[in-house]
C-alpha atoms as a PDB file:
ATOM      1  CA  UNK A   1      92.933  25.579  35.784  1.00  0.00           C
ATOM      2  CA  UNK A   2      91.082  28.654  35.062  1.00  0.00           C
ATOM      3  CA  UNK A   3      91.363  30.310  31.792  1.00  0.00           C
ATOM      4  CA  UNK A   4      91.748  33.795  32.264  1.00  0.00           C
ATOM      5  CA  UNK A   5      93.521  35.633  29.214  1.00  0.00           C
ATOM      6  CA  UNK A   6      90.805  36.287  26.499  1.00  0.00           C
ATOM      7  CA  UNK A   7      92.678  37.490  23.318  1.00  0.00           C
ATOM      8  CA  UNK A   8      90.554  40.240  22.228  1.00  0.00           C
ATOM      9  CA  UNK A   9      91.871  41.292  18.503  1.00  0.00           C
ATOM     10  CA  UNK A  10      95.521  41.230  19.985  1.00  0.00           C
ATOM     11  CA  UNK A  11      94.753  42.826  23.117  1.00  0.00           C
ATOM     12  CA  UNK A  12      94.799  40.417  25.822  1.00  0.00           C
ATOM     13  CA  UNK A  13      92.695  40.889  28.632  1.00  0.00           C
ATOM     14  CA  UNK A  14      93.767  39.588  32.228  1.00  0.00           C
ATOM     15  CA  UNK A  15      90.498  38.512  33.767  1.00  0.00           C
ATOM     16  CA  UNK A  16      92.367  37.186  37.307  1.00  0.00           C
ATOM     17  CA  UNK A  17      91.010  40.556  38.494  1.00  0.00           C
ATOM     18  CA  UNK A  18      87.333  41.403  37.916  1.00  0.00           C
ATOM     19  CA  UNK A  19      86.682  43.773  35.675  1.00  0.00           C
ATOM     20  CA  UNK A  20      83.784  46.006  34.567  1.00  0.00           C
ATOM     21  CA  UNK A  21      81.607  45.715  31.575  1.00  0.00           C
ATOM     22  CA  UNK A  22      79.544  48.886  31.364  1.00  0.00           C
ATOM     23  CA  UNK A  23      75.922  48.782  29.373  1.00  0.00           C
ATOM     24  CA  UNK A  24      74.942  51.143  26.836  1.00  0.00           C
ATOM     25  CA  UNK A  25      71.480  50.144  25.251  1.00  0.00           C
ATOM     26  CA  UNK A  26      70.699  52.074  22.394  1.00  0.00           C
ATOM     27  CA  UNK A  27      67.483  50.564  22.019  1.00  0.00           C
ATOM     28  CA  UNK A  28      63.772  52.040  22.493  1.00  0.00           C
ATOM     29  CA  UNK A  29      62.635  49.359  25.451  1.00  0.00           C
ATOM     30  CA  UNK A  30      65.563  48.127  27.740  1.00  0.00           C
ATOM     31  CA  UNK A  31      63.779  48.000  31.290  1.00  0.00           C
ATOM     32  CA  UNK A  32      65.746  50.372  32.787  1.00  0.00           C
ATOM     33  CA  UNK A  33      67.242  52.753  30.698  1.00  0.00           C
ATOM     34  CA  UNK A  34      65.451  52.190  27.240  1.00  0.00           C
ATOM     35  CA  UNK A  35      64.895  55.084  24.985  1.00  0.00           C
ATOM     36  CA  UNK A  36      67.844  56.997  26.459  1.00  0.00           C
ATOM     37  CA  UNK A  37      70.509  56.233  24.199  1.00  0.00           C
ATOM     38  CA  UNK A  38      68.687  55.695  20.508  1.00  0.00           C
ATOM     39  CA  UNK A  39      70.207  58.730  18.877  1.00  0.00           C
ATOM     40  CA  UNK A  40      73.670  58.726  17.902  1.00  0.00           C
ATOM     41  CA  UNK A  41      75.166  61.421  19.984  1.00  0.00           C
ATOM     42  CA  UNK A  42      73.424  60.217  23.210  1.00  0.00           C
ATOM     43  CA  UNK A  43      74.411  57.187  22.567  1.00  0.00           C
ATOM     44  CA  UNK A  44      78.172  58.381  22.120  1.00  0.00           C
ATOM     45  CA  UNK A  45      78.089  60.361  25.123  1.00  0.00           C
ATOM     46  CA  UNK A  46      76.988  57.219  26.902  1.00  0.00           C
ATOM     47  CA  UNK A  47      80.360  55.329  25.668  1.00  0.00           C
ATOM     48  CA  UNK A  48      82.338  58.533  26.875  1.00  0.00           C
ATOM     49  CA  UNK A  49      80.336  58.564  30.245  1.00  0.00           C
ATOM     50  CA  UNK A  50      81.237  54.324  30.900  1.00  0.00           C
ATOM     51  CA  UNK A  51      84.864  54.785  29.758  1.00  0.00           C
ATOM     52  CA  UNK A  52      85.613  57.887  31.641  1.00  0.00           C
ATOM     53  CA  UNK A  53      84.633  56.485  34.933  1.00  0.00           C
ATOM     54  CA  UNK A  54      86.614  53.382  34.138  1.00  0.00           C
ATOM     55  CA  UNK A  55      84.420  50.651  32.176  1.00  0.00           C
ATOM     56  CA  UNK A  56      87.171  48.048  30.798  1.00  0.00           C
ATOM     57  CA  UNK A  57      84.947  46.415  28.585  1.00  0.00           C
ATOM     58  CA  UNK A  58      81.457  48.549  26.697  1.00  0.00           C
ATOM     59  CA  UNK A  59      78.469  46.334  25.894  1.00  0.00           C
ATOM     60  CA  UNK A  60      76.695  47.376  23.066  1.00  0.00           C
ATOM     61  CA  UNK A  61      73.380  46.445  22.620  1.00  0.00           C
ATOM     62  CA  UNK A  62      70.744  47.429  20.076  1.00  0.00           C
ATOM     63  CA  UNK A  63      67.947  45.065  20.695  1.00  0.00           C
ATOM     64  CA  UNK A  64      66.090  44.972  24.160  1.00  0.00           C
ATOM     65  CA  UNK A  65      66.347  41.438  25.553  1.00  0.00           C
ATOM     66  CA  UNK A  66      63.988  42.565  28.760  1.00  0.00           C
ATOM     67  CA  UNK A  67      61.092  39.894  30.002  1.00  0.00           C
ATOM     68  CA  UNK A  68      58.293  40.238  27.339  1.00  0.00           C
ATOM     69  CA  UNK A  69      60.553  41.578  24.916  1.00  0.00           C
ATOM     70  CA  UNK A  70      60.086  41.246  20.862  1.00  0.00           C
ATOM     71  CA  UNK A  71      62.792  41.015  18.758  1.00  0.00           C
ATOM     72  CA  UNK A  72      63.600  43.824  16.264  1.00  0.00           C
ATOM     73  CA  UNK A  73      65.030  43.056  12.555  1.00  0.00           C
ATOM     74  CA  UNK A  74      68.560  42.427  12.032  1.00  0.00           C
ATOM     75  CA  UNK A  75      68.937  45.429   9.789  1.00  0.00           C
ATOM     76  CA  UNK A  76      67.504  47.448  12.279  1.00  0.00           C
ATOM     77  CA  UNK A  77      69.834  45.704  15.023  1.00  0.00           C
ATOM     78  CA  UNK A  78      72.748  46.661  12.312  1.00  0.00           C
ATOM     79  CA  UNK A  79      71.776  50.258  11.342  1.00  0.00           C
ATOM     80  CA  UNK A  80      71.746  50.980  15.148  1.00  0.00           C
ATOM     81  CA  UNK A  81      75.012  49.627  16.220  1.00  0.00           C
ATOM     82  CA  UNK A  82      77.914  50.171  13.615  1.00  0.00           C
ATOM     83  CA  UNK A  83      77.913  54.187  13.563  1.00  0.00           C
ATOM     84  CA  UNK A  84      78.665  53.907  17.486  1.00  0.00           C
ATOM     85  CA  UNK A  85      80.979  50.933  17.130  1.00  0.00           C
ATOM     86  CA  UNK A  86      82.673  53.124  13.961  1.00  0.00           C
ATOM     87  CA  UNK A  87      83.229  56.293  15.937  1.00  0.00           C
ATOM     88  CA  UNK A  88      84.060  54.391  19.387  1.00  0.00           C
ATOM     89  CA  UNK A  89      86.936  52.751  17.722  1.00  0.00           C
ATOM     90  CA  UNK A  90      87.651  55.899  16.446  1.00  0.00           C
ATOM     91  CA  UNK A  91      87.943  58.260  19.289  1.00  0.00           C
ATOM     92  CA  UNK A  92      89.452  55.332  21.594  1.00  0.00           C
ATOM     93  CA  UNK A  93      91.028  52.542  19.644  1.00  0.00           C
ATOM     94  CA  UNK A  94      92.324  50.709  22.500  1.00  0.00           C
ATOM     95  CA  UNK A  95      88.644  50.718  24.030  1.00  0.00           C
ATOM     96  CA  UNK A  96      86.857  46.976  24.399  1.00  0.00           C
ATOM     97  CA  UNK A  97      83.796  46.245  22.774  1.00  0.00           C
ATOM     98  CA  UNK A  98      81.229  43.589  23.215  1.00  0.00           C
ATOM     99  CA  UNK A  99      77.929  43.310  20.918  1.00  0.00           C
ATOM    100  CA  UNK A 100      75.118  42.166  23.168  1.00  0.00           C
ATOM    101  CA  UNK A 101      73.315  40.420  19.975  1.00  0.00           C
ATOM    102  CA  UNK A 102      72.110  36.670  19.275  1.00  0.00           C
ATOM    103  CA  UNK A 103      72.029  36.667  15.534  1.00  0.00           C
ATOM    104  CA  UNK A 104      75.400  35.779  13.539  1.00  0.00           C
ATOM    105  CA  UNK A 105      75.101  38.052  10.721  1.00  0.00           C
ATOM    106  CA  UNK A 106      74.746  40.993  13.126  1.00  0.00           C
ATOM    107  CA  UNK A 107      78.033  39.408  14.593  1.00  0.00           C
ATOM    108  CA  UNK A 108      80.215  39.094  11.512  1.00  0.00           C
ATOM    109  CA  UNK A 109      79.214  43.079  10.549  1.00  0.00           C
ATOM    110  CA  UNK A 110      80.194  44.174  14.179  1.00  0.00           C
ATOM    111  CA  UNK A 111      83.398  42.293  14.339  1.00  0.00           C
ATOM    112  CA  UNK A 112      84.289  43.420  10.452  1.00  0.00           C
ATOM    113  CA  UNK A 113      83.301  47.036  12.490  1.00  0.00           C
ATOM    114  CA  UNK A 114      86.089  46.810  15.345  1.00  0.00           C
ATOM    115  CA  UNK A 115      84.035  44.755  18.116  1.00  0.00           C
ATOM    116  CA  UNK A 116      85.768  42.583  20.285  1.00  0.00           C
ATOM    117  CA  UNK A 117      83.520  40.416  22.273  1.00  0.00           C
ATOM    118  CA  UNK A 118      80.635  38.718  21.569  1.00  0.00           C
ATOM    119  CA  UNK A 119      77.630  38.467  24.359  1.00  0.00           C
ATOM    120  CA  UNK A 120      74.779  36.195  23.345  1.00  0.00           C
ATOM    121  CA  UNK A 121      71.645  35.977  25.832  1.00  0.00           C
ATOM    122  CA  UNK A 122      70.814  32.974  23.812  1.00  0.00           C
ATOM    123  CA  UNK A 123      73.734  30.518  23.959  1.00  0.00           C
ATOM    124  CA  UNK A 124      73.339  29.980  20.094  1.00  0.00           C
ATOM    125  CA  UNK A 125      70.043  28.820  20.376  1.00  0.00           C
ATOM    126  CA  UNK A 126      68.214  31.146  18.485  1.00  0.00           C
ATOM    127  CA  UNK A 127      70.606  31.481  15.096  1.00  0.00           C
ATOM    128  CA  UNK A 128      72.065  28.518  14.003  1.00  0.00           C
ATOM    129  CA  UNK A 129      75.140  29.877  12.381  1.00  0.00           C
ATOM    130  CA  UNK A 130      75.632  31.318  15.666  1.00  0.00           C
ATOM    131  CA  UNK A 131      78.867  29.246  17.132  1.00  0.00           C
ATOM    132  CA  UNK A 132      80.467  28.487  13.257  1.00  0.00           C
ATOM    133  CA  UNK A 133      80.484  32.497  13.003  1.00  0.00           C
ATOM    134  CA  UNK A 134      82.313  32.788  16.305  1.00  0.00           C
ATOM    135  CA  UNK A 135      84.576  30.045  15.345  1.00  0.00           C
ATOM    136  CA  UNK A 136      85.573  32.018  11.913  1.00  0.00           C
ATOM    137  CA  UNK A 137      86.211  35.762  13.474  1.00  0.00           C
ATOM    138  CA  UNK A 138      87.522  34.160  16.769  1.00  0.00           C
ATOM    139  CA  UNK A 139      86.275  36.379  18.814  1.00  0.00           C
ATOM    140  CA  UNK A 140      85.699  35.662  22.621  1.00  0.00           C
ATOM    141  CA  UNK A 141      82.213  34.557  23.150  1.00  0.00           C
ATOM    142  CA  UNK A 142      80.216  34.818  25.968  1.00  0.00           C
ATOM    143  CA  UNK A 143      77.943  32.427  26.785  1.00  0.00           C
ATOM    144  CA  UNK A 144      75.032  32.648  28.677  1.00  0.00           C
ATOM    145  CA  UNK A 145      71.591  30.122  29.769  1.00  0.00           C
ATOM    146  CA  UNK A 146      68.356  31.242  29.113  1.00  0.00           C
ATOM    147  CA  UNK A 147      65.458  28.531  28.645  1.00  0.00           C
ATOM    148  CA  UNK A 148      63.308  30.386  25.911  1.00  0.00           C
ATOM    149  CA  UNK A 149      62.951  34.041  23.616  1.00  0.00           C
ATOM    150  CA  UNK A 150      62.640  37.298  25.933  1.00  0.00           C
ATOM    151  CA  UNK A 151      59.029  37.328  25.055  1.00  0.00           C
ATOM    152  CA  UNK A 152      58.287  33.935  26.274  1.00  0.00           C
ATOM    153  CA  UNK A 153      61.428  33.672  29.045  1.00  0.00           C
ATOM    154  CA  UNK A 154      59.144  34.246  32.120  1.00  0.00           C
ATOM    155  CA  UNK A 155      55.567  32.098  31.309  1.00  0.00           C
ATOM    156  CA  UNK A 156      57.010  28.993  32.159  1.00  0.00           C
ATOM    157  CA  UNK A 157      60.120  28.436  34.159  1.00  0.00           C
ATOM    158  CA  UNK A 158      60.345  24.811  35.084  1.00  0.00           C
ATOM    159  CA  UNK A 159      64.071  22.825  36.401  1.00  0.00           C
ATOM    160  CA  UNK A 160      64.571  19.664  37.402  1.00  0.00           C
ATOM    161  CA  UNK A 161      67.412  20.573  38.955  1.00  0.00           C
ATOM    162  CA  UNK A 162      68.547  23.952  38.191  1.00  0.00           C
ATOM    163  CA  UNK A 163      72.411  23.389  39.297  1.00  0.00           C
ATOM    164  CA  UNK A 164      72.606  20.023  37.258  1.00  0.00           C
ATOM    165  CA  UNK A 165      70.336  21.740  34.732  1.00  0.00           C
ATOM    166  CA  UNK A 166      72.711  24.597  33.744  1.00  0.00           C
ATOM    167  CA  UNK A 167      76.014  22.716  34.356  1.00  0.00           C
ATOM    168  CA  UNK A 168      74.086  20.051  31.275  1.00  0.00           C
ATOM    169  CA  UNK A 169      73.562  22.831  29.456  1.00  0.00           C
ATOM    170  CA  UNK A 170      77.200  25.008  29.832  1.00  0.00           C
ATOM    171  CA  UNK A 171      79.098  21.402  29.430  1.00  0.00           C
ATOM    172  CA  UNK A 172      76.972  20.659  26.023  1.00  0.00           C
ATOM    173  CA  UNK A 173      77.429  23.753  24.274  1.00  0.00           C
ATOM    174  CA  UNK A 174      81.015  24.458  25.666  1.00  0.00           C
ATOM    175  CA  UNK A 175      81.697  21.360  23.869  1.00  0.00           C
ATOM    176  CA  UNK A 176      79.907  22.254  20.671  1.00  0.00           C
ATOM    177  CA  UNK A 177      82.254  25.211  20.573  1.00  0.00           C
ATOM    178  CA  UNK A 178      85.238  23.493  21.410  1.00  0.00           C
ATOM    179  CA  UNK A 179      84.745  21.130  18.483  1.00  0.00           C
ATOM    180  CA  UNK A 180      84.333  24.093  16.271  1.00  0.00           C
ATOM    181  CA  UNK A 181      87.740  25.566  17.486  1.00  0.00           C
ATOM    182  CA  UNK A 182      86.240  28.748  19.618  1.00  0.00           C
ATOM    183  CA  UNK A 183      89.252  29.469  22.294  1.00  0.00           C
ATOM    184  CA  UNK A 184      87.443  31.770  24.344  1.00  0.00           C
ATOM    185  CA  UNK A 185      84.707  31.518  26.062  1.00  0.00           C
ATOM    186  CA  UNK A 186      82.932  33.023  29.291  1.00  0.00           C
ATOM    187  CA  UNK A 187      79.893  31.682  31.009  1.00  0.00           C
ATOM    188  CA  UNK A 188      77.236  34.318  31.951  1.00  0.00           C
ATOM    189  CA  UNK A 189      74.625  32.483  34.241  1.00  0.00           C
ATOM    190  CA  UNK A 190      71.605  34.050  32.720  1.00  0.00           C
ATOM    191  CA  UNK A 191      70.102  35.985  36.117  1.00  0.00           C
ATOM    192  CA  UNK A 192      66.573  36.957  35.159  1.00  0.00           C
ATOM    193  CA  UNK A 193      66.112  34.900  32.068  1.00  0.00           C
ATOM    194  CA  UNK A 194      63.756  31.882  32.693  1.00  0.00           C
ATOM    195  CA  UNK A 195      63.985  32.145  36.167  1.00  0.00           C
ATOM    196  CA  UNK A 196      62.093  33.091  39.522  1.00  0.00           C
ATOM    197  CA  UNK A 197      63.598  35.162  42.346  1.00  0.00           C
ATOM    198  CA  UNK A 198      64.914  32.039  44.404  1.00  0.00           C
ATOM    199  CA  UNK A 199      66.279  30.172  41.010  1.00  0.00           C
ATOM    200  CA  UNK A 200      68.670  33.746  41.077  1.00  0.00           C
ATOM    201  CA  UNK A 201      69.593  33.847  44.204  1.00  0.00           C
ATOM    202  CA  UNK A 202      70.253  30.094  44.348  1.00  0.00           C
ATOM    203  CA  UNK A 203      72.407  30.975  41.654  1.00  0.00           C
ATOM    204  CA  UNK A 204      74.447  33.330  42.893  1.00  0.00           C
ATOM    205  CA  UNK A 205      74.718  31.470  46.159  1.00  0.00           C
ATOM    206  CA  UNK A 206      76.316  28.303  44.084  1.00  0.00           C
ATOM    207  CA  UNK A 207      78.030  30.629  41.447  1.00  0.00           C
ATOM    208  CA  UNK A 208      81.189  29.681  42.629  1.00  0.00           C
ATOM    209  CA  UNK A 209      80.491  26.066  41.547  1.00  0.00           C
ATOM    210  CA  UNK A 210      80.662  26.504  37.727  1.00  0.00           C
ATOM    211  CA  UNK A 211      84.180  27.228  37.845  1.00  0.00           C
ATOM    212  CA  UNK A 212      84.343  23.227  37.849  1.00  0.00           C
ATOM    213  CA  UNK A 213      84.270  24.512  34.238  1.00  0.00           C
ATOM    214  CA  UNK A 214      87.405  26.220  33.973  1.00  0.00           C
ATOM    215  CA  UNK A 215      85.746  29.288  32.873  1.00  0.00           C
ATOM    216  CA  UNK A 216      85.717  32.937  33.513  1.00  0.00           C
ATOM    217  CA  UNK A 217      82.183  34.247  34.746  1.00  0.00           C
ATOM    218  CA  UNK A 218      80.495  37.294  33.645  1.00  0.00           C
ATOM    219  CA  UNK A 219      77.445  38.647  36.548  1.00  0.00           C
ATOM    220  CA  UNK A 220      74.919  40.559  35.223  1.00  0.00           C
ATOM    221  CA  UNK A 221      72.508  41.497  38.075  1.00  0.00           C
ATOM    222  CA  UNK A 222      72.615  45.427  37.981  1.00  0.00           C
ATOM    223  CA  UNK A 223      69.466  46.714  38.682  1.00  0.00           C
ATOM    224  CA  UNK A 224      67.128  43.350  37.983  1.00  0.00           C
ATOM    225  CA  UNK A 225      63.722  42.288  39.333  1.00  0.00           C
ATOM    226  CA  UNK A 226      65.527  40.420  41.535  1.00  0.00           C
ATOM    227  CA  UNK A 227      66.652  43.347  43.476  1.00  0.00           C
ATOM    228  CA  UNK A 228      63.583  45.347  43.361  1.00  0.00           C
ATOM    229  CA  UNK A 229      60.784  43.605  43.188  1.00  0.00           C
ATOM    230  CA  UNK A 230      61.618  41.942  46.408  1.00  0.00           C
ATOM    231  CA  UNK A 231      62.213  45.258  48.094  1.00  0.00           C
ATOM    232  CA  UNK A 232      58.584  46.782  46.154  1.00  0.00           C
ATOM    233  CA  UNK A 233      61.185  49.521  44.544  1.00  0.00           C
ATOM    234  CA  UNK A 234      61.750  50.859  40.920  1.00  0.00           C
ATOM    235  CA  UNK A 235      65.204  49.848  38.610  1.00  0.00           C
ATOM    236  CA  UNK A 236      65.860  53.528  39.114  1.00  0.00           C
ATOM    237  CA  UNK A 237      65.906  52.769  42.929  1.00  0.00           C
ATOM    238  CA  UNK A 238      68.372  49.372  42.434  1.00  0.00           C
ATOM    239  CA  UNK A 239      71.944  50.743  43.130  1.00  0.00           C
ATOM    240  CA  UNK A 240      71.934  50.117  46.589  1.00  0.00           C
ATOM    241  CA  UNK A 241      70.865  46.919  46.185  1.00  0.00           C
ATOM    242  CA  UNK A 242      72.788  46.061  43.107  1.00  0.00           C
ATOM    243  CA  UNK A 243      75.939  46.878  44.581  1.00  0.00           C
ATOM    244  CA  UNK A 244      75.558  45.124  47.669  1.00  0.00           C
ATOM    245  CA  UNK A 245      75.069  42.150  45.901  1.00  0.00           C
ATOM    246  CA  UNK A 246      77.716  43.217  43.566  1.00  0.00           C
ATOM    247  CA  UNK A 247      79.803  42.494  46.613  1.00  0.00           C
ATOM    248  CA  UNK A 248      78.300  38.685  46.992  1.00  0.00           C
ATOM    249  CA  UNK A 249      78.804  38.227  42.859  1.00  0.00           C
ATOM    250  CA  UNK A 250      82.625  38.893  43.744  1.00  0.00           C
ATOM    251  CA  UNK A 251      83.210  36.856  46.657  1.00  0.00           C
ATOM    252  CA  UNK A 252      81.421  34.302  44.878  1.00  0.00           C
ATOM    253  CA  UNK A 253      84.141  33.837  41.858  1.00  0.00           C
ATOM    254  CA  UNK A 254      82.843  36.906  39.316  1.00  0.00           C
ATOM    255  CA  UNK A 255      85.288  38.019  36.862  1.00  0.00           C
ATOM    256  CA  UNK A 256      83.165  40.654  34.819  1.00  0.00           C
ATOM    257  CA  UNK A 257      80.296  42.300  36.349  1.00  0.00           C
ATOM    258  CA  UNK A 258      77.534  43.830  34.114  1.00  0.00           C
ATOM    259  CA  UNK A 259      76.740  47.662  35.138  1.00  0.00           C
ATOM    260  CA  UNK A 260      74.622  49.725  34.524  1.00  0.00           C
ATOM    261  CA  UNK A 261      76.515  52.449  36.839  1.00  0.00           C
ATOM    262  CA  UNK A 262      80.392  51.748  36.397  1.00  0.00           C
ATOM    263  CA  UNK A 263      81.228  54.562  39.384  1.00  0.00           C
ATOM    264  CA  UNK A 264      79.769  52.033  41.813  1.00  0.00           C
ATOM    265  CA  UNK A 265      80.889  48.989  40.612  1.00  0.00           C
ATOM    266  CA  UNK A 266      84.496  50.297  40.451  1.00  0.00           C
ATOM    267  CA  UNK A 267      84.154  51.539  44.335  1.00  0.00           C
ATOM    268  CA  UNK A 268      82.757  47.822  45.068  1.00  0.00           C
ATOM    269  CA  UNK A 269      85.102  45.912  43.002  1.00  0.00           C
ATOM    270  CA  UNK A 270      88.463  48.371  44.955  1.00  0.00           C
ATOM    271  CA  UNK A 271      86.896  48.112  48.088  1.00  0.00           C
ATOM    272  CA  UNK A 272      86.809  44.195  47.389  1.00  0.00           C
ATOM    273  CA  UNK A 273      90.386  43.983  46.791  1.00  0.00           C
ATOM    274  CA  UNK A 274      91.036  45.521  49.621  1.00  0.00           C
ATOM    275  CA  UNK A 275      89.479  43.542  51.761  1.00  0.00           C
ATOM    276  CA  UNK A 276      90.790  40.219  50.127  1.00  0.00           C
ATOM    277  CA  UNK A 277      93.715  41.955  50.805  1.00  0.00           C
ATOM    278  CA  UNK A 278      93.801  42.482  54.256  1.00  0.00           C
ATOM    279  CA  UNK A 279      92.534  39.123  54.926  1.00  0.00           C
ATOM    280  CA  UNK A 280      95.467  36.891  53.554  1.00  0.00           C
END
């Protein structure tokens, strides 16, 4: 059976119905909206924007994780992120966070801060304090495939099998948590991280698949080479095509979808339920 009910510092959150994770990078580089959000009062309006159009969950992030990508220091990942996560908890203390981050003393800061989630492109793989860290703030933990670093992700992307090859993978680690006592956990696919244009549409296809898992899944597709560069467009000319496959994410078992625009994700994800709706 599905696990649905993520315990989120005493708030639990009913995943049954899909829900909305809206991104706010406040980094310098993020390949759509990077450099937008650095300074703290855009960055605060940002969080205002995504909860006032109805974001259930906000995803911090301070580092870019974007193809080609280079790290940036964990103090700099730090200084960025706890004034917003500080004054979000402030002005709306019921809000959800998540810290988009893959290092574990970033995570024990943040979660000493008020965050609530933890989303970590890397799966542990990068930190090895990562999933012991998780374990002590019990915190849900997203967890998501990738094969390599950002800055490498993309050079060679090689599966045997790339179904059996991430279902290895999820079943491996989800057991390396479970050892270490982490309750819960949602699987994030890893669209656009080590992988061509067919690997992520084969995976979105099949997405329905990992629930053999038991697992909640998290889509994050908004606005990804995956969308434009097939259709020879720009990010900034992805909605369309991010929310029509929105639409496939949903019918194909997503609990959380990843947004950049929260508006249209909301319109997809009501206009879904309706039409569930009408066909039972």
């Amino acid at each position: 059976m599905e696990h649905t009910i993520i315990n989120c510092n005493g708030k639990l959150l009913n995943l049954s119905n899909p829900l909305i994770m809206g991104i706010v990078n406040i980094t310098d580089d993020s390949f759509y909206d990077g450099g937008k959000y650095v300074d703290f009062d855009e960055a605060m309006a940002r969080c205002e924007d995504v909860i006032s159009q109805g974001a259930d969950i906000i995803d911090l992030g301070a580092c870019s994780t974007r193809p080609g990508a280079e790290f940036i220091s964990v103090e700099k990942e730090m200084e960025r992120l706890l004034p917003v996560i500080t004054e979000v908890k402030r002005r709306y203390p019921q809000s959800i966070i998540s810290i988009d981050t893959c290092w574990s003393k970033v995570v024990t800061v943040a979660v000493e801060a008020g965050a609530d989630i933890i989303n970590d492109i890397s799966g542990g793989q990068f930190d090895t304090e990562m999933f012991s860290t998780i374990a002590r703030c019990q915190v849900p933990y997203i967890l998501m495939h990738t094969g390599t670093t950002p800055n490498r992700m993309q050079q060679t992307v090689h599966y045997n099998n790339l179904f059996l090859d991430l279902m290895h993978y999820f079943t491996q680690r989800i057991g390396l948590l479970r050892e270490l006592g982490v309750k819960d956990i949602i699987l994030d696919l890893g669209f656009g991280f080590g992988k061509t244009p067919e690997h992520n549409y084969e995976l979105l296809k099949r997405q329905n698949d990992f629930k053999v898992l038991e697992l909640p899944i998290l889509t994050g597709i908004s606005r990804k080479s995956m969308i434009y560069k097939p259709l020879g467009i720009t990010p900034q000319q992805s909605l369309n095509g991010t929310t029509f496959l929105h639409a496939f994410a949903l019918a194909n078992g997503a609990n959380i979808l990843r947004v950049h625009d929260v508006g249209a994700a909301k319109e997809c994800i009501n206009l879904f339920k309706l039409y569930n709706k009408s066909t039972n």
